[in-house]
N, C-alpha and C. Protein backbone atom coordinates (compact mmCIF):
# COMPACT_ATOMS: atom_id res chain seq x y z
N UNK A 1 -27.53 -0.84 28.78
CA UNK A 1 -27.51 -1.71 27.62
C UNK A 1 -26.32 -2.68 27.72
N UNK A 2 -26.73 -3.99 27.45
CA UNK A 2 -25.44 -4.74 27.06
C UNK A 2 -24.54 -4.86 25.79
N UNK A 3 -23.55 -5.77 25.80
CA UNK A 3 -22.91 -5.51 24.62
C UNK A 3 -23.59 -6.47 23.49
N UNK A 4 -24.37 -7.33 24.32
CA UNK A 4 -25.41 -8.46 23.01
C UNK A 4 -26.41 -7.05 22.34
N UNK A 5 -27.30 -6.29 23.31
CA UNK A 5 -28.18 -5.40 22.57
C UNK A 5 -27.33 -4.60 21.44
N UNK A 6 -26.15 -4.03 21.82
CA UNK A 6 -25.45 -3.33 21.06
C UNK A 6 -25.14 -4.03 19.82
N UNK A 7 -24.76 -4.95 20.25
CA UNK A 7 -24.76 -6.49 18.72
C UNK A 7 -25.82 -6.28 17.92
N UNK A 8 -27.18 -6.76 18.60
CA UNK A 8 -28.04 -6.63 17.79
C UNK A 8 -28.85 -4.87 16.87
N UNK A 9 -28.42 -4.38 17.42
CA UNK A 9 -28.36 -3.01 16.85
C UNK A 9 -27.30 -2.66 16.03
N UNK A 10 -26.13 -2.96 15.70
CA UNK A 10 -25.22 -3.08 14.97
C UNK A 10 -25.50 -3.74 13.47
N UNK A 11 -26.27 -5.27 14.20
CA UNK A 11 -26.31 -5.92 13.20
C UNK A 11 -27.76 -5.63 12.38
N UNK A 12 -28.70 -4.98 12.49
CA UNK A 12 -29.92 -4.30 12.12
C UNK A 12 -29.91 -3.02 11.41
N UNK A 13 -28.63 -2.35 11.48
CA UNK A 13 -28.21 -1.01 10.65
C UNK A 13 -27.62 -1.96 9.92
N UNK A 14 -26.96 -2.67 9.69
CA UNK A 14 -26.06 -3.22 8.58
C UNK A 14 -26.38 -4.49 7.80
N UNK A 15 -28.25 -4.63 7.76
CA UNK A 15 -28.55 -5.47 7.10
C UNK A 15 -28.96 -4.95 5.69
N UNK A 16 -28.97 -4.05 5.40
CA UNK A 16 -28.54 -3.49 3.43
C UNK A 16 -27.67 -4.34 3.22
N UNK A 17 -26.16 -3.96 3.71
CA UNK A 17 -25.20 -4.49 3.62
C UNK A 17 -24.84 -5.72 3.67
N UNK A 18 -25.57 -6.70 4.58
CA UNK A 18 -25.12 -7.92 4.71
C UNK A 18 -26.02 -8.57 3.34
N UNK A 19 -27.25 -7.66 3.03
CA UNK A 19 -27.70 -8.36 1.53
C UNK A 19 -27.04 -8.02 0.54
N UNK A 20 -26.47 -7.27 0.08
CA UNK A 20 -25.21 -6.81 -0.83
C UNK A 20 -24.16 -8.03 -0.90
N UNK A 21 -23.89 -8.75 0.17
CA UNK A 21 -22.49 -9.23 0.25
C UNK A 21 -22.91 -10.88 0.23
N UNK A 22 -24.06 -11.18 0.47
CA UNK A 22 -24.54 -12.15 0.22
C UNK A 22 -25.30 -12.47 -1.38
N UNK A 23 -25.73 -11.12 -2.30
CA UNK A 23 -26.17 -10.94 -3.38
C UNK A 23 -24.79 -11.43 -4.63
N UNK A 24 -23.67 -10.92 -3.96
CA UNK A 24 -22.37 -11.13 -4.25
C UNK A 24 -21.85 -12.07 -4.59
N UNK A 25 -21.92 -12.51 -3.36
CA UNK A 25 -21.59 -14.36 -3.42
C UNK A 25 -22.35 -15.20 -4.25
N UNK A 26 -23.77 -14.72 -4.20
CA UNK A 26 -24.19 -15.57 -5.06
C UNK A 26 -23.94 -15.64 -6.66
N UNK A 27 -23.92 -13.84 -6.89
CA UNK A 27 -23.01 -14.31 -8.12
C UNK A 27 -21.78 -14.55 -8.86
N UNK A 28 -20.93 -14.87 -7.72
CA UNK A 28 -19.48 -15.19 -7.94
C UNK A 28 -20.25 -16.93 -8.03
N UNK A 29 -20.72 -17.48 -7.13
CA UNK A 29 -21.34 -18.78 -7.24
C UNK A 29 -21.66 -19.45 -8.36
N UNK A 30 -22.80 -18.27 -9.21
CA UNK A 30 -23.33 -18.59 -10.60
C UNK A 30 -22.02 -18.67 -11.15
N UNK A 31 -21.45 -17.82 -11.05
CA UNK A 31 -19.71 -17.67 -12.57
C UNK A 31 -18.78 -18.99 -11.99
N UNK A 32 -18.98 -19.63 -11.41
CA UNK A 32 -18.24 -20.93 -10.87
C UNK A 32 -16.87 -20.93 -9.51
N UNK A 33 -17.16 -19.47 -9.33
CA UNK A 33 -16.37 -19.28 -8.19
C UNK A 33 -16.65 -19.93 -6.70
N UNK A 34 -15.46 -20.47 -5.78
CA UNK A 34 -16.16 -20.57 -3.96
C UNK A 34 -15.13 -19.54 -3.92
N UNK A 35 -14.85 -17.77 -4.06
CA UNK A 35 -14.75 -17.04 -2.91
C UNK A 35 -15.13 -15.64 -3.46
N UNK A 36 -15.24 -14.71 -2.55
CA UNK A 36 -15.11 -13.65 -3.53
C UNK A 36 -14.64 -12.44 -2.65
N UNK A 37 -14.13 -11.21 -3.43
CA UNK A 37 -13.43 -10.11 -2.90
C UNK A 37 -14.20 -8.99 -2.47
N UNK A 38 -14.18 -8.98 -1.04
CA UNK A 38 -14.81 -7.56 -0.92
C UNK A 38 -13.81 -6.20 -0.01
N UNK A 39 -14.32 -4.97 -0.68
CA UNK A 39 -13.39 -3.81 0.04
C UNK A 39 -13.34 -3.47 1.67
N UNK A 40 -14.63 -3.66 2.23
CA UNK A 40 -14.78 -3.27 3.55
C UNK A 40 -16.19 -4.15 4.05
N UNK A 41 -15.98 -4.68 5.11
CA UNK A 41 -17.00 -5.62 5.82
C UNK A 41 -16.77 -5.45 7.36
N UNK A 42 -17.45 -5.03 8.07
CA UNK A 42 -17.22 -4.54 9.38
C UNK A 42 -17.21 -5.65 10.16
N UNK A 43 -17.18 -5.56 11.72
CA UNK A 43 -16.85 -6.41 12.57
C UNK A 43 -18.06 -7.15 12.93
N UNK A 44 -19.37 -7.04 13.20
CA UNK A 44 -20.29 -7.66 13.38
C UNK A 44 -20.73 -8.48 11.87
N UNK A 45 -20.66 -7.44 10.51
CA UNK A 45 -20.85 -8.86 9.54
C UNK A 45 -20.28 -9.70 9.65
N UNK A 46 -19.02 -9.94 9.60
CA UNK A 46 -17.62 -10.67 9.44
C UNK A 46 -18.55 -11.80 10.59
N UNK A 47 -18.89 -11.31 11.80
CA UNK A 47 -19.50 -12.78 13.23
C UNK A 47 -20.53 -12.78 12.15
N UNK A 48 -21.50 -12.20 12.17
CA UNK A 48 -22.68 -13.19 11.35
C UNK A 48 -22.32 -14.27 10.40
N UNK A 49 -21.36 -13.58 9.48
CA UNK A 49 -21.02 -14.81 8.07
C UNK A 49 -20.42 -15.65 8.74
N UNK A 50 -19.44 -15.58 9.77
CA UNK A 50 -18.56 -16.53 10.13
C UNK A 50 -19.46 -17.57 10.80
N UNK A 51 -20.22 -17.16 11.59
CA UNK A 51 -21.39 -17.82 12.45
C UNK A 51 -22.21 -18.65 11.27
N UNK A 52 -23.08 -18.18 9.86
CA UNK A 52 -23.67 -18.80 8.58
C UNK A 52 -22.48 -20.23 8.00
N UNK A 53 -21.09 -19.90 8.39
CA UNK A 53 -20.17 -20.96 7.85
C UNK A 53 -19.42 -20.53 6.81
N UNK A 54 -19.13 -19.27 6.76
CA UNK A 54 -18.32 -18.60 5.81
C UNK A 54 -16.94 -18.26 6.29
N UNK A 55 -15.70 -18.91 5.45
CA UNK A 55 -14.34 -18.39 5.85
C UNK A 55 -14.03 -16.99 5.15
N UNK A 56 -13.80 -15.97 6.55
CA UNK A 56 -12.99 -14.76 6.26
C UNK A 56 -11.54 -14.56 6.35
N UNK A 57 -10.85 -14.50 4.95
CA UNK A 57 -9.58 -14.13 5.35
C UNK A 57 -9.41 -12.94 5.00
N UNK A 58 -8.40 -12.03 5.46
CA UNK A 58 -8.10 -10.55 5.13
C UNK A 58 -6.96 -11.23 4.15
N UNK A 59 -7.20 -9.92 2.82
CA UNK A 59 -5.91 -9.92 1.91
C UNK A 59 -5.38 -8.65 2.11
N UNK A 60 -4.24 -8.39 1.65
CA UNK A 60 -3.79 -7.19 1.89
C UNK A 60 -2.79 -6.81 -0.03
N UNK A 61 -3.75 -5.71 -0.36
CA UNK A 61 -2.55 -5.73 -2.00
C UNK A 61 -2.57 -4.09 -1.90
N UNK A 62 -1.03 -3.95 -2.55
CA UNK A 62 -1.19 -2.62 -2.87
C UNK A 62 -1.37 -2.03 -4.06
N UNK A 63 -1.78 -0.62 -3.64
CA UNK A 63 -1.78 0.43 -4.63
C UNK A 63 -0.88 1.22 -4.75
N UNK A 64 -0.38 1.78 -5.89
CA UNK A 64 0.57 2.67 -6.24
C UNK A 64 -0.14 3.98 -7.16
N UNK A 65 0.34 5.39 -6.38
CA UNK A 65 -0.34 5.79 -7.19
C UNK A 65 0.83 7.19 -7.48
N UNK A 66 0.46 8.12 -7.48
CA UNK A 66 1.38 9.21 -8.05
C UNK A 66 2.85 8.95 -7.49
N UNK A 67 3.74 9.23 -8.42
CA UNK A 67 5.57 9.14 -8.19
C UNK A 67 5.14 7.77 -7.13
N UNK A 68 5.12 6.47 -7.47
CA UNK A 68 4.63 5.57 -7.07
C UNK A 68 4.70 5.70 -5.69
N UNK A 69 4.20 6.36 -5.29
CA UNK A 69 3.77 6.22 -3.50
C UNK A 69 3.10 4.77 -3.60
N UNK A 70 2.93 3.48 -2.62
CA UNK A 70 2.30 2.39 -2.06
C UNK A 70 2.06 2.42 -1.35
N UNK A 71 0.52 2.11 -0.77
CA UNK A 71 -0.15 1.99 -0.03
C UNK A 71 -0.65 0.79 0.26
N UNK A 72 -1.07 0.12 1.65
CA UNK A 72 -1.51 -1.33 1.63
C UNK A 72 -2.75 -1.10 2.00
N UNK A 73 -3.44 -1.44 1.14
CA UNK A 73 -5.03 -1.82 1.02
C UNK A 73 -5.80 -3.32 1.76
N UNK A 74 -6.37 -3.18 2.71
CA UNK A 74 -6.72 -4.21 3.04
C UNK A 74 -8.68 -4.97 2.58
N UNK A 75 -8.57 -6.11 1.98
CA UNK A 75 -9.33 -6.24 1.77
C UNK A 75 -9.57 -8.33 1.80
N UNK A 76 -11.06 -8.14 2.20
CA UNK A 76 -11.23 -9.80 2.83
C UNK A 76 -11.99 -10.34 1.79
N UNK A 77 -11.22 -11.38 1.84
CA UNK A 77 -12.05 -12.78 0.73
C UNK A 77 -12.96 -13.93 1.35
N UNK A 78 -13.97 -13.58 1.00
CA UNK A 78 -15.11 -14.64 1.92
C UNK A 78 -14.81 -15.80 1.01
N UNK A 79 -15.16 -17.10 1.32
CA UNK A 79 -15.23 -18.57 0.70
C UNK A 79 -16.34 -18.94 1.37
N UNK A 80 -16.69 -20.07 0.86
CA UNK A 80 -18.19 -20.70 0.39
C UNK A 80 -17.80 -22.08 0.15
């Protein structure tokens, strides 16, 4: 197998997902938004959207949670 077949098998398990994140956008779109926040988007969505014309940037914010331990949470903001 090559690493394109492996692509395309990657990207065929994770088409739920890529309709979720596109369902998303659209309604950050309707509410008058161009970007929106998502928790986890793997490495082959991230090439598809980027490939459709979508900018991915990673944000990074933290959480604090008991006797304020912080943690850095990473999470990417698609634009439109």
């Amino acid at each position: 197998m090559t690493a394109a077949e492996l692509n395309n098998i990657a990207e065929n398990a994770l088409n739920d997902q890529y309709k979720i994140i596109i369902n998303k956008l659209k309604d950050c779109a309707i509410k008058g938004k161009n970007s929106c926040v998502i928790s986890n988007l793997p490495v082959s969505l991230a090439k598809k959207l980027k490939q459709k014309g979508f900018i991915i940037i990673p944000v990074f914010k933290y959480k604090y949670s008991f006797f304020f331990r912080k943690r850095k949470i990473k999470y990417y903001m698609i634009q439109f």
